[in-house]
PDB file of N, CA and C in Angstrom:
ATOM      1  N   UNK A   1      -5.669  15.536   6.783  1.00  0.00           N
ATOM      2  CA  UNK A   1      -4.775  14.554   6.218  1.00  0.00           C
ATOM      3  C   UNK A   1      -5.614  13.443   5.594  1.00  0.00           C
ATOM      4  N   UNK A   2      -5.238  12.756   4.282  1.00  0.00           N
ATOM      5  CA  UNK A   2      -5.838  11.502   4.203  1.00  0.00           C
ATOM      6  C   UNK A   2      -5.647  10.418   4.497  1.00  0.00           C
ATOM      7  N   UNK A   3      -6.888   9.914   3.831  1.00  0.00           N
ATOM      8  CA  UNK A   3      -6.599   8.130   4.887  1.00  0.00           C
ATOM      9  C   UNK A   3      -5.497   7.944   3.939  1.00  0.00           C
ATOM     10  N   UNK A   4      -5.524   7.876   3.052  1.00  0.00           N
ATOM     11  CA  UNK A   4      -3.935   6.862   2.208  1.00  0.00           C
ATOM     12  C   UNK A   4      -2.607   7.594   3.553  1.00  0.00           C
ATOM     13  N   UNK A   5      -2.619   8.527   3.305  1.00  0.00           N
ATOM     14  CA  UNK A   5      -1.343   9.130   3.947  1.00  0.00           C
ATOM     15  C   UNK A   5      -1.467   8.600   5.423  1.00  0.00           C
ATOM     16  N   UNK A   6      -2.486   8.861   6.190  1.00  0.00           N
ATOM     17  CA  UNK A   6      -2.425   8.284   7.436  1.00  0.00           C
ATOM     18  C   UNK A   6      -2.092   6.552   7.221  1.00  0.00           C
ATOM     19  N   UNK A   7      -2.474   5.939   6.324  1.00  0.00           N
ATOM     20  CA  UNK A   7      -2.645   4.405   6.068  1.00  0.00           C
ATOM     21  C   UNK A   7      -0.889   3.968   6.340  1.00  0.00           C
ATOM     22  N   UNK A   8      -0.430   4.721   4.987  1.00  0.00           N
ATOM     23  CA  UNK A   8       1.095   4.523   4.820  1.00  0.00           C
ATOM     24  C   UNK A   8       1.999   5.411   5.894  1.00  0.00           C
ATOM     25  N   UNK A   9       1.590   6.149   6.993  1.00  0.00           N
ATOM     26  CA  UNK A   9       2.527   6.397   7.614  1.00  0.00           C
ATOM     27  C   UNK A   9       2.283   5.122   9.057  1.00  0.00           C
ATOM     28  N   UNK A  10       1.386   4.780   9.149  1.00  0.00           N
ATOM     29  CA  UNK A  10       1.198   3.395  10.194  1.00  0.00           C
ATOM     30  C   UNK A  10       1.668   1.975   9.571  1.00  0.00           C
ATOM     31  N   UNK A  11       1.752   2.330   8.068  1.00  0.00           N
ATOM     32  CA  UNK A  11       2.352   1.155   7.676  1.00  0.00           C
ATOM     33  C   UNK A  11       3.797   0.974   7.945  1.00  0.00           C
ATOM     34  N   UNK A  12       4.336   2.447   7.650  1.00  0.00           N
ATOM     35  CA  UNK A  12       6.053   3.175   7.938  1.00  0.00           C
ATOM     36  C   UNK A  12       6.172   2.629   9.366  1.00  0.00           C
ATOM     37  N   UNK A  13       5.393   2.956  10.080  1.00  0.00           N
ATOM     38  CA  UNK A  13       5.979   2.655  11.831  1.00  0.00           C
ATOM     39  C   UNK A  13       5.720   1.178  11.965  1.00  0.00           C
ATOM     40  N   UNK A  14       4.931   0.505  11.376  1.00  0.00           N
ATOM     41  CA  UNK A  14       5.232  -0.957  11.522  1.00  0.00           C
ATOM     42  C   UNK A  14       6.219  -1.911  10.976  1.00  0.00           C
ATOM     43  N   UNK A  15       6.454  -1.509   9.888  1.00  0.00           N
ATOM     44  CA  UNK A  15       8.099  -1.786   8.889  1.00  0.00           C
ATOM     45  C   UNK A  15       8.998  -1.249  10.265  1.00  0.00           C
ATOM     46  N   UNK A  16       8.924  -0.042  10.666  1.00  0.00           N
ATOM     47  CA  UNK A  16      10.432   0.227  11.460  1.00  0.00           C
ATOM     48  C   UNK A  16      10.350   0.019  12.885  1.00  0.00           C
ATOM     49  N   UNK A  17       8.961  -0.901  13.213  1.00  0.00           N
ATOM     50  CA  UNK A  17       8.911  -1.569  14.968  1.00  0.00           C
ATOM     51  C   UNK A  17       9.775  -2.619  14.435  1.00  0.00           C
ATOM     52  N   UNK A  18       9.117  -3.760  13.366  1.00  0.00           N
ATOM     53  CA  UNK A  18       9.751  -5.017  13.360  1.00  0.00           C
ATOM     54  C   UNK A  18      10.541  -5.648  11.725  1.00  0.00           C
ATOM     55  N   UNK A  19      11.426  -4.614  12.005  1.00  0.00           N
ATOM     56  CA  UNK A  19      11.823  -5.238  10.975  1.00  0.00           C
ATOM     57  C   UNK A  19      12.709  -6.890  10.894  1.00  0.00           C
ATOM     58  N   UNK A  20      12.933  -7.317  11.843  1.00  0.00           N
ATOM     59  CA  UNK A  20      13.135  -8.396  12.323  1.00  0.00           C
ATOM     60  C   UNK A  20      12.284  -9.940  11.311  1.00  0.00           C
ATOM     61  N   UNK A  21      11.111  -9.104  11.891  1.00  0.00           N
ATOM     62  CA  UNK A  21       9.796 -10.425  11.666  1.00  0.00           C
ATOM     63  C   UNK A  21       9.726 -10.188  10.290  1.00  0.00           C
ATOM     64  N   UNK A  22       9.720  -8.927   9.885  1.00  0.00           N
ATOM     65  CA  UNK A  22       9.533  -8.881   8.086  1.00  0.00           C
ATOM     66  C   UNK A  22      10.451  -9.603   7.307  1.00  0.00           C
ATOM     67  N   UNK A  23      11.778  -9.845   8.024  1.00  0.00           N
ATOM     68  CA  UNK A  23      12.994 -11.039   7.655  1.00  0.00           C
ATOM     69  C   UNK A  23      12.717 -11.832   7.603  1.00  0.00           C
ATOM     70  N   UNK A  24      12.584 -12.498   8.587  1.00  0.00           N
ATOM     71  CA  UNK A  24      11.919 -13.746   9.285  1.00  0.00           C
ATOM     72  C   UNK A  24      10.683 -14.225   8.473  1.00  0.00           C
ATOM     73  N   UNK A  25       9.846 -13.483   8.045  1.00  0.00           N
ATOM     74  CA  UNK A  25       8.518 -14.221   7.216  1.00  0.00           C
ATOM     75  C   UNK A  25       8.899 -14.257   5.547  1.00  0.00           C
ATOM     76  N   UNK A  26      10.307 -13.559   5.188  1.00  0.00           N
ATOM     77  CA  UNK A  26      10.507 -14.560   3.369  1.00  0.00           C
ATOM     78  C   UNK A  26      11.145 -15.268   3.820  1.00  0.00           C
ATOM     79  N   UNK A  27      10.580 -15.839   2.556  1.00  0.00           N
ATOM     80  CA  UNK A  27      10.883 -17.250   2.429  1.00  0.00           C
ATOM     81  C   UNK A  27      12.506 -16.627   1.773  1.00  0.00           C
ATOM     82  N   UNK A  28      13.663 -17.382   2.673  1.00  0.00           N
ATOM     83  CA  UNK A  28      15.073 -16.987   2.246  1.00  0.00           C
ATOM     84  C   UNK A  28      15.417 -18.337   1.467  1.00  0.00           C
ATOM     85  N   UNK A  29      14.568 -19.237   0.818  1.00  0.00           N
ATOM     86  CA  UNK A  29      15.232 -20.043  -0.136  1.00  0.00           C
ATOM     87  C   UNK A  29      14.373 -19.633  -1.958  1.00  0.00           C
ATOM     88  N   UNK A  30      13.584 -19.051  -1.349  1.00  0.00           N
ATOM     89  CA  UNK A  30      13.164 -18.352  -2.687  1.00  0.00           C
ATOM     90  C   UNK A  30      13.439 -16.980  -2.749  1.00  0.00           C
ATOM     91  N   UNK A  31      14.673 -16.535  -4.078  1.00  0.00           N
ATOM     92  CA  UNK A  31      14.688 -15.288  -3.979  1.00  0.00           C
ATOM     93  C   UNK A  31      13.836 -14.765  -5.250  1.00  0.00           C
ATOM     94  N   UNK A  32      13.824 -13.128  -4.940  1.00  0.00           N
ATOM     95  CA  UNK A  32      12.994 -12.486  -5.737  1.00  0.00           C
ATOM     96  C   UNK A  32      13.427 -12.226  -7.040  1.00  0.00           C
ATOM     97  N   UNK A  33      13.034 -11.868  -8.263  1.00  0.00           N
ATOM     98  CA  UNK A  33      13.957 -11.739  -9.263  1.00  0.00           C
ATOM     99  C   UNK A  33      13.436 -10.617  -9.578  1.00  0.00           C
ATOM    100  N   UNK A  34      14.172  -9.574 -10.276  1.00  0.00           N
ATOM    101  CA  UNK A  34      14.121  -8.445 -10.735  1.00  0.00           C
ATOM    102  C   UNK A  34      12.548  -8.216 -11.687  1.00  0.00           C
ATOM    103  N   UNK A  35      12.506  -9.922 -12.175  1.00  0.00           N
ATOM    104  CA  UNK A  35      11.111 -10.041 -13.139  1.00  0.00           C
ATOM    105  C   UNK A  35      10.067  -9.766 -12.058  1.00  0.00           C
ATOM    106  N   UNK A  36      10.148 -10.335 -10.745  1.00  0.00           N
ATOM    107  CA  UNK A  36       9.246 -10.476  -9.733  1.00  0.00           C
ATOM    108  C   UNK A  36       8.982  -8.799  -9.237  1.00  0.00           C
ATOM    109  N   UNK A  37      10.103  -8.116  -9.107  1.00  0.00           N
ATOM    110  CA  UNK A  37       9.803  -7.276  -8.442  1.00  0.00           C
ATOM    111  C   UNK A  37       8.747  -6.084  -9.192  1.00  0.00           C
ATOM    112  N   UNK A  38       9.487  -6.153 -10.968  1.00  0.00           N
ATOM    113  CA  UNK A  38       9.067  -4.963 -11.539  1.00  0.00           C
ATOM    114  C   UNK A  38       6.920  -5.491 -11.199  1.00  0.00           C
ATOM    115  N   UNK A  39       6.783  -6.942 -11.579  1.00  0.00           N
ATOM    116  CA  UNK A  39       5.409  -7.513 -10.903  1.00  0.00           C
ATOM    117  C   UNK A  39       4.618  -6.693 -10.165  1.00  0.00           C
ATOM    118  N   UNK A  40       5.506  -6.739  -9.354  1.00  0.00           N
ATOM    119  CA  UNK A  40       5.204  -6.253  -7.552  1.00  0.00           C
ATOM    120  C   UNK A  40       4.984  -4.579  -8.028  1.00  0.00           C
ATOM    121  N   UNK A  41       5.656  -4.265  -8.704  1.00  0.00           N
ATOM    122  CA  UNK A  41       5.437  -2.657  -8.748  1.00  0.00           C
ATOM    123  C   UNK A  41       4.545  -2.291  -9.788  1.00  0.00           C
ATOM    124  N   UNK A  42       4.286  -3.175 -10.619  1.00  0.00           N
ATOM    125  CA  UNK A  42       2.976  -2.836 -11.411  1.00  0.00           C
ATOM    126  C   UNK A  42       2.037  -2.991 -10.893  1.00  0.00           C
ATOM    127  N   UNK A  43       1.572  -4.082 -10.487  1.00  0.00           N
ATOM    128  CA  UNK A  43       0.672  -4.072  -9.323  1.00  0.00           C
ATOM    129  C   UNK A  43       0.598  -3.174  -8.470  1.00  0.00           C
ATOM    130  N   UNK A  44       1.353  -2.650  -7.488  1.00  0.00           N
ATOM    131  CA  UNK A  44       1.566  -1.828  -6.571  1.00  0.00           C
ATOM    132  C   UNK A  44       0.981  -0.415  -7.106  1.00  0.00           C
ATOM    133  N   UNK A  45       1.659  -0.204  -8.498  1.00  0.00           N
ATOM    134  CA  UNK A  45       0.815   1.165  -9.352  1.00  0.00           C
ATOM    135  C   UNK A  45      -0.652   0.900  -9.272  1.00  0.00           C
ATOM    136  N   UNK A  46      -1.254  -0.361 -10.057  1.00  0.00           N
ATOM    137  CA  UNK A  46      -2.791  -0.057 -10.183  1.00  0.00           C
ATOM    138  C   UNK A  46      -2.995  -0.216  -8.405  1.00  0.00           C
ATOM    139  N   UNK A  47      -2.893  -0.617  -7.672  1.00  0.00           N
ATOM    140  CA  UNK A  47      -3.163  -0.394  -5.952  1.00  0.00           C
ATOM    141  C   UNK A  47      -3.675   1.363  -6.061  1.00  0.00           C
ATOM    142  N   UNK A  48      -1.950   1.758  -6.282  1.00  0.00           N
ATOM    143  CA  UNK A  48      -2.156   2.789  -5.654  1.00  0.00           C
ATOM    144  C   UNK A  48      -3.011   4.206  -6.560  1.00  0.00           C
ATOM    145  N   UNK A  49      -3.776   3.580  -7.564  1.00  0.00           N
ATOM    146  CA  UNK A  49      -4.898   4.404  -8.718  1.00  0.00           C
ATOM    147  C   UNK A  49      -5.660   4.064  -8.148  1.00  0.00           C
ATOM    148  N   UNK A  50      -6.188   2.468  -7.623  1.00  0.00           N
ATOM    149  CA  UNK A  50      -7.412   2.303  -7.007  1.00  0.00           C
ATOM    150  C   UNK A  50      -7.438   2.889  -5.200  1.00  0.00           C
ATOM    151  N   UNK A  51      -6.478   3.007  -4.813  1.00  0.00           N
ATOM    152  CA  UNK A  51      -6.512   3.705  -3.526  1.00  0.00           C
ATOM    153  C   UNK A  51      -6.677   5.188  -3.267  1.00  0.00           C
ATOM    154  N   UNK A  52      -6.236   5.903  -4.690  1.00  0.00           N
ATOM    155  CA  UNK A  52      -6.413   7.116  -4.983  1.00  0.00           C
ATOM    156  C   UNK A  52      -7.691   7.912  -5.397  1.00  0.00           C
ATOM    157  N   UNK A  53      -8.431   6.639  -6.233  1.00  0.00           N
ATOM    158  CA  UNK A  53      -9.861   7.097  -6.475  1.00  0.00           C
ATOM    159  C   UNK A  53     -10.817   6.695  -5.485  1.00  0.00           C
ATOM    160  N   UNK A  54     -10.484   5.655  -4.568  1.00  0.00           N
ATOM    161  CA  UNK A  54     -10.992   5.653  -3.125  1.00  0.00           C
ATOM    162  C   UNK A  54     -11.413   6.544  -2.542  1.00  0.00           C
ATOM    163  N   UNK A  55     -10.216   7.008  -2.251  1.00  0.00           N
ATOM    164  CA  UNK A  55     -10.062   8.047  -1.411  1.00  0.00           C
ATOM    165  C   UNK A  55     -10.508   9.475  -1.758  1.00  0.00           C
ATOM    166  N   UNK A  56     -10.445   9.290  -3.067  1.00  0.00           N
ATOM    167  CA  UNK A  56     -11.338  10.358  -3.916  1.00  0.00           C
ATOM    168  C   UNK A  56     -12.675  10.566  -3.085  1.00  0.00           C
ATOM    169  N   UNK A  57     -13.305   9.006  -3.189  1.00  0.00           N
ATOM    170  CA  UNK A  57     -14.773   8.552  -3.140  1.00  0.00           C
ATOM    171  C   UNK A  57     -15.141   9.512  -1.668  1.00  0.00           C
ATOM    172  N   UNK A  58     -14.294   8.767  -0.863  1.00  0.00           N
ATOM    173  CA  UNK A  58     -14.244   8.676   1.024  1.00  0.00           C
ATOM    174  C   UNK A  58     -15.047  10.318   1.123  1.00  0.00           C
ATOM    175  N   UNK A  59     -13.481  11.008   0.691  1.00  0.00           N
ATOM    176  CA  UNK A  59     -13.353  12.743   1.014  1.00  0.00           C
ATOM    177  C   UNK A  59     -14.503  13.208   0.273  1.00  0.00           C
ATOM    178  N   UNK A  60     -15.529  12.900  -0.697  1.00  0.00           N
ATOM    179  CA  UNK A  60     -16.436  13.846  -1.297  1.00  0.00           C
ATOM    180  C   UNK A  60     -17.677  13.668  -0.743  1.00  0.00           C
ATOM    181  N   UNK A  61     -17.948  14.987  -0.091  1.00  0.00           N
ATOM    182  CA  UNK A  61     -18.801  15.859   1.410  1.00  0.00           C
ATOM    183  C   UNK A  61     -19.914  15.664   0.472  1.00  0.00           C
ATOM    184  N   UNK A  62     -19.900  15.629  -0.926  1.00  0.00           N
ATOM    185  CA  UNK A  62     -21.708  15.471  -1.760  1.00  0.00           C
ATOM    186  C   UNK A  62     -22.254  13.642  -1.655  1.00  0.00           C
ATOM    187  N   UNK A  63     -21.297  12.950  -1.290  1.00  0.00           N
ATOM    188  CA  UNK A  63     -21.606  11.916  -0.895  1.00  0.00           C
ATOM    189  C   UNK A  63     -22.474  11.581   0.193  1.00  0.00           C
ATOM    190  N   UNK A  64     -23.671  10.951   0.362  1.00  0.00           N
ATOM    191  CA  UNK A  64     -24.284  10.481   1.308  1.00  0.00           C
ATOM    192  C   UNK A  64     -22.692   9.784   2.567  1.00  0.00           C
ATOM    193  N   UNK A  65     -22.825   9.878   3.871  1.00  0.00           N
ATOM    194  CA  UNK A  65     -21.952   9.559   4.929  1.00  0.00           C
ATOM    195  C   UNK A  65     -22.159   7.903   4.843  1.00  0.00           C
ATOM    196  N   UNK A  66     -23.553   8.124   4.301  1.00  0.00           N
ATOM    197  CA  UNK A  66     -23.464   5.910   4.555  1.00  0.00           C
ATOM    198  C   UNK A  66     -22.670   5.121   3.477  1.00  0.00           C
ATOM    199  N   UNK A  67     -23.105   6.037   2.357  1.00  0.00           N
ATOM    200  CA  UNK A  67     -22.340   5.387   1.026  1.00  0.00           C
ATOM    201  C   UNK A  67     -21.055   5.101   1.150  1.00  0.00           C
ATOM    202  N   UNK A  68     -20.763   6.414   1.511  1.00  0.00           N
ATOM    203  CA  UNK A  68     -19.058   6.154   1.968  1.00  0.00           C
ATOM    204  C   UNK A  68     -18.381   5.573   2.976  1.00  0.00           C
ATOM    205  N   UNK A  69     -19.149   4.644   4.022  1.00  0.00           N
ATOM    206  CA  UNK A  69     -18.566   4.127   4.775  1.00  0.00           C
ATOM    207  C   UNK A  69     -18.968   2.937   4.702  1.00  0.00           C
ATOM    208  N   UNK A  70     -19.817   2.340   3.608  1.00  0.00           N
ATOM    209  CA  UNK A  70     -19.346   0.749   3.540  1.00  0.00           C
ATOM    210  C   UNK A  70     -18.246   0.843   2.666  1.00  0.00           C
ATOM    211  N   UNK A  71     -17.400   1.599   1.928  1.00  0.00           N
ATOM    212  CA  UNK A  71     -16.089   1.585   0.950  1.00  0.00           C
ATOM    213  C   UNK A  71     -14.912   1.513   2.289  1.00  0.00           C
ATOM    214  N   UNK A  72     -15.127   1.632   3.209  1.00  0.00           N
ATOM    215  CA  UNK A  72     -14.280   1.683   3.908  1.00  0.00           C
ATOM    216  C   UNK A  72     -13.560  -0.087   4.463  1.00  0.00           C
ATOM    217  N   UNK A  73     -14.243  -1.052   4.717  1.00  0.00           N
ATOM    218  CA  UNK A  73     -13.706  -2.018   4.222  1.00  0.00           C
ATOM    219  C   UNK A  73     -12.918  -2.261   3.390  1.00  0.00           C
ATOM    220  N   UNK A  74     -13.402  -1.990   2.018  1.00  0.00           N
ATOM    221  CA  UNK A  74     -12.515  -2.723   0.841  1.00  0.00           C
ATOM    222  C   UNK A  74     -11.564  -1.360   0.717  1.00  0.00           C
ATOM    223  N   UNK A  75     -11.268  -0.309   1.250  1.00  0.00           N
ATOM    224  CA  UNK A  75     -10.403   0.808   1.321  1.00  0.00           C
ATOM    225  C   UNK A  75      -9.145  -0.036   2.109  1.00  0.00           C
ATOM    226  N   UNK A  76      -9.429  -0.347   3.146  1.00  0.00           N
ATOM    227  CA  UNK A  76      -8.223  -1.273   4.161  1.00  0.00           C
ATOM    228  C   UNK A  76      -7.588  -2.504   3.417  1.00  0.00           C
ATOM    229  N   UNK A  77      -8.755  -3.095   2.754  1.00  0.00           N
ATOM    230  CA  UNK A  77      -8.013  -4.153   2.017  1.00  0.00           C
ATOM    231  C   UNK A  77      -7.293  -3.515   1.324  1.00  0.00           C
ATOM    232  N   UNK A  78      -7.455  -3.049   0.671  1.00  0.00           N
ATOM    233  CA  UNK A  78      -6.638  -2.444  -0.684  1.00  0.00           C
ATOM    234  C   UNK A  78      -4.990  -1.591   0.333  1.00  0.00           C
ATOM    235  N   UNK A  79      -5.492  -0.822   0.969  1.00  0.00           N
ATOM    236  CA  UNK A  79      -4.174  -0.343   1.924  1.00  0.00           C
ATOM    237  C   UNK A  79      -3.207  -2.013   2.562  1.00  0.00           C
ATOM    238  N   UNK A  80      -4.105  -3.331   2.826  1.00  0.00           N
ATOM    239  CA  UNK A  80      -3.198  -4.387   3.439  1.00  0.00           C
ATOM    240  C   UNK A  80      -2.640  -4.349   2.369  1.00  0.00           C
ATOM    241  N   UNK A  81      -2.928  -4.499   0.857  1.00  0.00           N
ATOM    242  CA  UNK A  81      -2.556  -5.807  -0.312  1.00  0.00           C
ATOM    243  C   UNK A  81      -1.041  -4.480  -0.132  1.00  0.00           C
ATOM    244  N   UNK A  82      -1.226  -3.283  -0.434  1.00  0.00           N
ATOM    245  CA  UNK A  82      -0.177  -2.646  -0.787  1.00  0.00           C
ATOM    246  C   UNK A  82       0.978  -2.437   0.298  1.00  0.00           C
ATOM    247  N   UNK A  83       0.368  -2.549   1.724  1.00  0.00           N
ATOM    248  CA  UNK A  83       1.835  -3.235   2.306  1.00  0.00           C
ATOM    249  C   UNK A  83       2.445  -4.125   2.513  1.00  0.00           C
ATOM    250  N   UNK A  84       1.528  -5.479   1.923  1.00  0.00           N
ATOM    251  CA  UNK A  84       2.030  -6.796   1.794  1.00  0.00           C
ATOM    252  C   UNK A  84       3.372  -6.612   0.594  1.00  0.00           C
ATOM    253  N   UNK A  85       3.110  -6.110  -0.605  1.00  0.00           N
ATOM    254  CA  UNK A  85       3.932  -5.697  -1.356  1.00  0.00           C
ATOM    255  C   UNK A  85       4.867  -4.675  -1.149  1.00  0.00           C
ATOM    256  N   UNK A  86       4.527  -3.681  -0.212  1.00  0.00           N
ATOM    257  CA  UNK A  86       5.822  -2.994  -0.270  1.00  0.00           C
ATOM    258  C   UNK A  86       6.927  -3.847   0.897  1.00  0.00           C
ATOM    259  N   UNK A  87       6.322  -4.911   1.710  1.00  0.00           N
ATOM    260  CA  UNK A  87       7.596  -5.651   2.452  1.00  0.00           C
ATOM    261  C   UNK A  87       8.424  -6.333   1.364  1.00  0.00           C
ATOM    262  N   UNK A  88       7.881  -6.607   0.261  1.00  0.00           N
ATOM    263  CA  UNK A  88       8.541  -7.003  -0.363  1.00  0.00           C
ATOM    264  C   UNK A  88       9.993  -6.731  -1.085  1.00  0.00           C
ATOM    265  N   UNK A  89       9.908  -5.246  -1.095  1.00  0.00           N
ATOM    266  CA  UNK A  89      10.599  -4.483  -2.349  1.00  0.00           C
ATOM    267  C   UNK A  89      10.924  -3.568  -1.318  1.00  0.00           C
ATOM    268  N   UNK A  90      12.627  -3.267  -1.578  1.00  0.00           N
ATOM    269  CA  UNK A  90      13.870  -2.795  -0.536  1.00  0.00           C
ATOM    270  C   UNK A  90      14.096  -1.082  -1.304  1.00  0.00           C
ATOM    271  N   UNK A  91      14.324   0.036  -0.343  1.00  0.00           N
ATOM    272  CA  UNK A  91      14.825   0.888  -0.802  1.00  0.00           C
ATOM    273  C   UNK A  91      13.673   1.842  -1.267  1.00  0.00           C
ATOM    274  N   UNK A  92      12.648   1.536  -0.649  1.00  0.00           N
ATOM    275  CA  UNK A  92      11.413   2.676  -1.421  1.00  0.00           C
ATOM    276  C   UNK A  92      11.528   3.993  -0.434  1.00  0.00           C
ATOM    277  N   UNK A  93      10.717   4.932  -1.492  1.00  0.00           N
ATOM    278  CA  UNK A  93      10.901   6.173  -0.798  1.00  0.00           C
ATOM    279  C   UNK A  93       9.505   6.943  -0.339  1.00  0.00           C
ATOM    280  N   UNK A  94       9.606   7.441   0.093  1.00  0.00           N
ATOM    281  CA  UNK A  94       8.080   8.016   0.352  1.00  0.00           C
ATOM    282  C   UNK A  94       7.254   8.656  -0.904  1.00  0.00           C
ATOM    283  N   UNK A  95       7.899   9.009  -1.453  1.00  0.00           N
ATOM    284  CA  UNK A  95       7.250   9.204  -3.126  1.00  0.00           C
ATOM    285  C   UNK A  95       6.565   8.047  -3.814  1.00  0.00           C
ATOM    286  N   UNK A  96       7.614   7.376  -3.724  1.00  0.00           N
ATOM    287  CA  UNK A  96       7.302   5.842  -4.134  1.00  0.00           C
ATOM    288  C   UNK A  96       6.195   5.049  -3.847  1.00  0.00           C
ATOM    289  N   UNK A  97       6.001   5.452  -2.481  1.00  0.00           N
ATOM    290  CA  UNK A  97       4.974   4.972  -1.336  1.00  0.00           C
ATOM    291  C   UNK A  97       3.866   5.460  -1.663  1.00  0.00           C
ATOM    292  N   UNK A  98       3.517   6.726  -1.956  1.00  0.00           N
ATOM    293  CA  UNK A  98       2.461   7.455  -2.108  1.00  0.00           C
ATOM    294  C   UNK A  98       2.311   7.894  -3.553  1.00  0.00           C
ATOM    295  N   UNK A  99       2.675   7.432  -4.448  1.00  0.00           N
ATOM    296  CA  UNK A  99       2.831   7.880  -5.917  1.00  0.00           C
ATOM    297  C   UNK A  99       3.161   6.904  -6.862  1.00  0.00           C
ATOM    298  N   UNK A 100       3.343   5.710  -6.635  1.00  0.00           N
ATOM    299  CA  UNK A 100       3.815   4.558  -7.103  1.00  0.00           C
ATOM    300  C   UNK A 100       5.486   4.529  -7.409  1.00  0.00           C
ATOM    301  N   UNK A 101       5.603   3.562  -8.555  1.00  0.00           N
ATOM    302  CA  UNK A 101       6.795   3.631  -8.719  1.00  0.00           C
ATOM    303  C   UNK A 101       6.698   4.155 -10.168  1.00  0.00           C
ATOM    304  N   UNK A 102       8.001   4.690 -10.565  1.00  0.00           N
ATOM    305  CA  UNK A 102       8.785   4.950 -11.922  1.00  0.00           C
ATOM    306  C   UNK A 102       9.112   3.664 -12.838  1.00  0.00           C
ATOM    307  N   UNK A 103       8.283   3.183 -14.030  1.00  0.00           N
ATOM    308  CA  UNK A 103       8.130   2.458 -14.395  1.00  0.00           C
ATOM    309  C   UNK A 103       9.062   2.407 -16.013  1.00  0.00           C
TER     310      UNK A 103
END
């Protein structure tokens, strides 16, 4: 399995422990606007190209093992930024999640 897929299915079980607190942390006097969201999903696309060629990087066995594990840092960042954004944006699907969005 890959890390993206393992990434976003621990992201899935943390969205559905608390979804409570994910309420609780917008801001409910600023709402999002449709301008904001499509934002969020362009962004969210180049995320998920740069998480894809990551992960490219990670999985290729002709790679030295060291090379590829200082990418592993900025691999997690890149997996936080994209679930910071998907709390954002209601109704995604697992396609969505792992493939971006339909633009």
């Amino acid at each position: 399995m890959s890390y993206a897929l393992l990434n976003i299915k621990a992201i899935k079980k943390q969205a559905i422990r608390k979804p409570v607190e994910a309420l609780e942390d917008k801001d409910r006097t600023n709402t999002i606007t449709s301008e904001d969201i499509k934002a969020l999903k362009v962004k969210y696309n180049r995320l998920v190209y740069i998480c894809n060629r990551t992960e490219e990087y990670l999985n290729n066995d002709k790679m030295p093992l060291e090379a590829r594990e200082q990418w592993i840092p900025k691999y997690k960042e890149i997996i936080f930024k994209m679930e910071e954004i998907l709390t954002k944006i209601d109704n995604i699907t697992k396609e969505e999640m792992l493939e971006g969005f339909k633009l």
